[in-house]
Protein backbone atom coordinates (compact mmCIF):
# COMPACT_ATOMS: atom_id res chain seq x y z
CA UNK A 1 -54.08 27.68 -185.50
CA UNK A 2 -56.13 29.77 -187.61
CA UNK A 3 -59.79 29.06 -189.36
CA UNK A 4 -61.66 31.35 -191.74
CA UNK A 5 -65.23 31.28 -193.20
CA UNK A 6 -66.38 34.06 -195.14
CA UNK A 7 -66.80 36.75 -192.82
CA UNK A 8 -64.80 35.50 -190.02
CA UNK A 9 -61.34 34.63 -188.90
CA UNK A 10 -60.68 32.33 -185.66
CA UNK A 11 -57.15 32.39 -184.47
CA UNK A 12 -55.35 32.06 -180.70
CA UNK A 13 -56.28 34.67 -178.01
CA UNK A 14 -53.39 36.87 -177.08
CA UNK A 15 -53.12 39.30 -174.28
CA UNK A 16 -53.67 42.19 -176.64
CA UNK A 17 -56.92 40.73 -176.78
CA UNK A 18 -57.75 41.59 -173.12
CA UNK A 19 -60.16 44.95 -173.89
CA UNK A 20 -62.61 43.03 -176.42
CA UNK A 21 -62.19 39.55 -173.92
CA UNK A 22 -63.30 42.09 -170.89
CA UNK A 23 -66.06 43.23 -172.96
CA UNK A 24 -67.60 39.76 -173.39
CA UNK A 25 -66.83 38.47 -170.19
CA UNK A 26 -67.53 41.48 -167.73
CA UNK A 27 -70.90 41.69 -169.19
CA UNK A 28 -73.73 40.49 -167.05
CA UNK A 29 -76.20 39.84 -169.74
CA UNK A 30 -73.64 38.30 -172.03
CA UNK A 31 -72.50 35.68 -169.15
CA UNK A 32 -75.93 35.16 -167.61
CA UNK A 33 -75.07 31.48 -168.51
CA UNK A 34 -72.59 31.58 -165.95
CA UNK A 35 -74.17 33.31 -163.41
CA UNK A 36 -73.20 36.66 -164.36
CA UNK A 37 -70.06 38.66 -165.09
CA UNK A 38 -66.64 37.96 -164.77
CA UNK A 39 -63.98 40.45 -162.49
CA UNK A 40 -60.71 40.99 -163.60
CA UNK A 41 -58.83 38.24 -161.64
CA UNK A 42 -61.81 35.76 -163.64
CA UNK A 43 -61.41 36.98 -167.04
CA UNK A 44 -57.26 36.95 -166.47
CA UNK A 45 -57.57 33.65 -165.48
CA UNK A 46 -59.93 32.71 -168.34
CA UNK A 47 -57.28 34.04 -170.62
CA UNK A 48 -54.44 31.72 -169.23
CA UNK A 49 -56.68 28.81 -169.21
CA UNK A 50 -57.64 28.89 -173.09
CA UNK A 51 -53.85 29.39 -173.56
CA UNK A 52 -52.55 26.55 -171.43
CA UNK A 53 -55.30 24.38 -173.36
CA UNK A 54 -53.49 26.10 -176.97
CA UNK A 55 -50.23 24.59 -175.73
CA UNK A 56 -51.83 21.34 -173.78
CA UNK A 57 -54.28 20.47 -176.25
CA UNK A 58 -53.53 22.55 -179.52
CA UNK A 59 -57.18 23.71 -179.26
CA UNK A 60 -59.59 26.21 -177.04
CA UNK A 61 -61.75 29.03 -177.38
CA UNK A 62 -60.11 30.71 -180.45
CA UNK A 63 -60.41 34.57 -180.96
CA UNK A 64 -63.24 35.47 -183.48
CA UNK A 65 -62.36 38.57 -185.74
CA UNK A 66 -64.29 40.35 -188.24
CA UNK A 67 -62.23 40.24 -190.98
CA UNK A 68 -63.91 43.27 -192.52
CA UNK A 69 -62.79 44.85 -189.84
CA UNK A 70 -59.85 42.74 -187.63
CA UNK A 71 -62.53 43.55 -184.55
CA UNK A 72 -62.62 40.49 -182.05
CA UNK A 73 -66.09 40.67 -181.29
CA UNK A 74 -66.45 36.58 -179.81
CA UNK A 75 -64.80 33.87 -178.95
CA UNK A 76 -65.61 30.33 -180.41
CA UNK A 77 -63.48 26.70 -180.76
CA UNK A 78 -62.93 23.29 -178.79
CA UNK A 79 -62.41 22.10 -175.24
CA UNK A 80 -62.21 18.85 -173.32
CA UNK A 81 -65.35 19.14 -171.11
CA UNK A 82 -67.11 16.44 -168.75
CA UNK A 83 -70.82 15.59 -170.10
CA UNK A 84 -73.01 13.20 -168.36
CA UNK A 85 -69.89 11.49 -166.78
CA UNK A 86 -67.63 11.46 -169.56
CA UNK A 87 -64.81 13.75 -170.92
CA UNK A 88 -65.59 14.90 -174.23
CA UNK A 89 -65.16 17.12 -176.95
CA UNK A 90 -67.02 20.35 -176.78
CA UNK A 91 -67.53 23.27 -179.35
CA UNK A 92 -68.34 26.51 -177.29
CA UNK A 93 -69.09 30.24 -178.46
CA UNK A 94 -69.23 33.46 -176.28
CA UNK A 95 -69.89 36.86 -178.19
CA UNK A 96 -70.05 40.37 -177.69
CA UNK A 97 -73.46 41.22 -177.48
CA UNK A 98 -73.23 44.24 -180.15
CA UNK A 99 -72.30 41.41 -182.74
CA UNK A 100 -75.50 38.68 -181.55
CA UNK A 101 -78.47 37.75 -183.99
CA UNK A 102 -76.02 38.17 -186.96
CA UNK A 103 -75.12 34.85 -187.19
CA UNK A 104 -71.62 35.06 -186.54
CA UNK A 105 -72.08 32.34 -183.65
CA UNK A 106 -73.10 30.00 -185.89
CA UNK A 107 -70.61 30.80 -188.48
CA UNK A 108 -67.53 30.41 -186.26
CA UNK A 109 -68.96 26.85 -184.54
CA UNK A 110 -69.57 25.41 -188.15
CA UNK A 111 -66.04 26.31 -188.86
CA UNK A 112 -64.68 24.98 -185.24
CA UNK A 113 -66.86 21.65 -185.97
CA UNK A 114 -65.21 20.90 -189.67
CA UNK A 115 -62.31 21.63 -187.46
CA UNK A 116 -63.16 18.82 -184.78
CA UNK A 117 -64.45 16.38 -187.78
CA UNK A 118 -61.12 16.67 -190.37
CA UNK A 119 -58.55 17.64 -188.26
CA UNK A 120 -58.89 16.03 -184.79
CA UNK A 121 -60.96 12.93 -186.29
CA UNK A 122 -63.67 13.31 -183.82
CA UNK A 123 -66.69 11.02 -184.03
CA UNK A 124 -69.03 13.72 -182.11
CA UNK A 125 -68.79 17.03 -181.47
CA UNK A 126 -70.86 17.98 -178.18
CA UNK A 127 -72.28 21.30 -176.88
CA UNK A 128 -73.67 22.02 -173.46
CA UNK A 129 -76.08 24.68 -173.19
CA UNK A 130 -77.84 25.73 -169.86
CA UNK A 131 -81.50 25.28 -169.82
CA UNK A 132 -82.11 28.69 -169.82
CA UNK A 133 -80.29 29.32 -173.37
CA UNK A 134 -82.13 29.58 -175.87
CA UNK A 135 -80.08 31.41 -178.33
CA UNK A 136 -77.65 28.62 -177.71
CA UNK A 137 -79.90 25.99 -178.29
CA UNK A 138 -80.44 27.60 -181.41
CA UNK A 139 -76.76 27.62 -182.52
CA UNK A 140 -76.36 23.94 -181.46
CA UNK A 141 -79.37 23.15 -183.61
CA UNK A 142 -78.25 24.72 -186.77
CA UNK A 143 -75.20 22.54 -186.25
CA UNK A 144 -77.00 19.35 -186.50
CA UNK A 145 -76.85 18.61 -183.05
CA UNK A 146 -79.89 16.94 -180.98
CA UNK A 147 -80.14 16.37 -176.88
CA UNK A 148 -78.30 13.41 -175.82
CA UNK A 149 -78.98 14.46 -172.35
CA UNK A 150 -79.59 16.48 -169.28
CA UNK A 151 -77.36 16.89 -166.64
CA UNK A 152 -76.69 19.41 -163.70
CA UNK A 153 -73.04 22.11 -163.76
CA UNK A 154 -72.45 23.21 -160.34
CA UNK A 155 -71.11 26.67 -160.83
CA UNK A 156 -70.35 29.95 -158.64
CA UNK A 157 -72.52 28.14 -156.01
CA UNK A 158 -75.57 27.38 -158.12
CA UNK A 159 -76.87 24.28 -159.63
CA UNK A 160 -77.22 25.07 -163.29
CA UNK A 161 -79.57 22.45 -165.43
CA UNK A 162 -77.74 21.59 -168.57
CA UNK A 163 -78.99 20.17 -171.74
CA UNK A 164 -76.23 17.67 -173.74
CA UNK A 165 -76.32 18.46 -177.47
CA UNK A 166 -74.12 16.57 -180.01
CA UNK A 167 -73.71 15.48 -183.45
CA UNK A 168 -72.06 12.47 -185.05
CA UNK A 169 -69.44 12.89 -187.83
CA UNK A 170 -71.60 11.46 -190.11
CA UNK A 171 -74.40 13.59 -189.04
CA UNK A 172 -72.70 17.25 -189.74
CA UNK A 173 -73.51 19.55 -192.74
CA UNK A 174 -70.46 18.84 -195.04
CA UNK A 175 -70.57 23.13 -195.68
């Protein structure tokens, strides 16, 4: 798999991807969503999960280069998640926080959602963003998406309130 937009490229994680992964995921303030950073045996086992979903699914979290540059600086795609009691599809973004208020979040979930629409034939695309997020809120937004719902994560030992975003095929900016 393998997207582009204009300043972007989205493509499989690999393990040579480990040192800019680390650098998203070991970073408290990046992953205050999830309660905080990763370890090593986490972000390792983050790694094999989106790759298990490449080979289950033939989607995940896709690598996000520059491709000024060839940088990974985020990560940003598609997983099966459980909303409000149902399994759905989810677009999801996590960046390095050198690379945030640039854009490049939205960028890579506008290209992930055309994805979701064309390829896959989804009829929604959902987000879930804690209620804390506001920068996320903000990317599901721009994609069209409105609150569906609220619903609680129970994560790392905390109850995390959740906000349901989606957007209906029809619904999407064609662009």
């Amino acid at each position: 798999m393998h997207l582009e937009t204009s300043r972007l490229r989205l493509r499989e994680m690999t393990t040579a991807d480990l040192p800019p992964l680390r650098a998203i995921l070991q970073d408290d303030e990046a992953m205050s969503a999830y309660e905080g950073a990763f370890d090593e045996a986490m972000t390792l086992s983050w790694l094999d999960g989106m790759q298990r979903r490449y080979r289950e699914d033939g989607f995940g979290l896709w690598a996000v280069d520059l491709r000024s540059t060839g940088a990974m600086i985020g990560q940003c795609g598609l997983t099966t998640q459980r909303i409000m009691d149902a399994e759905v599809l989810e677009v999801g973004y996590l960046f390095n926080r050198a690379h945030w208020h640039r854009g490049y979040a939205v960028e890579a979930a506008r290209a992930a959602q055309r994805y979701a629409f064309a390829e896959l034939g989804a009829d929604r695309l959902w987000a879930q963003v804690r209620d804390t997020n506001i920068a996320s809120m903000n990317v599901a937004i721009r994609l069209g998406m409105t609150v569906r719902g609220r619903f609680t994560k129970h994560y790392r030992g905390v109850d995390m309130p959740h906000l349901a975003f989606a957007v209906d095929r029809g619904d999407a900016e064609p662009h």
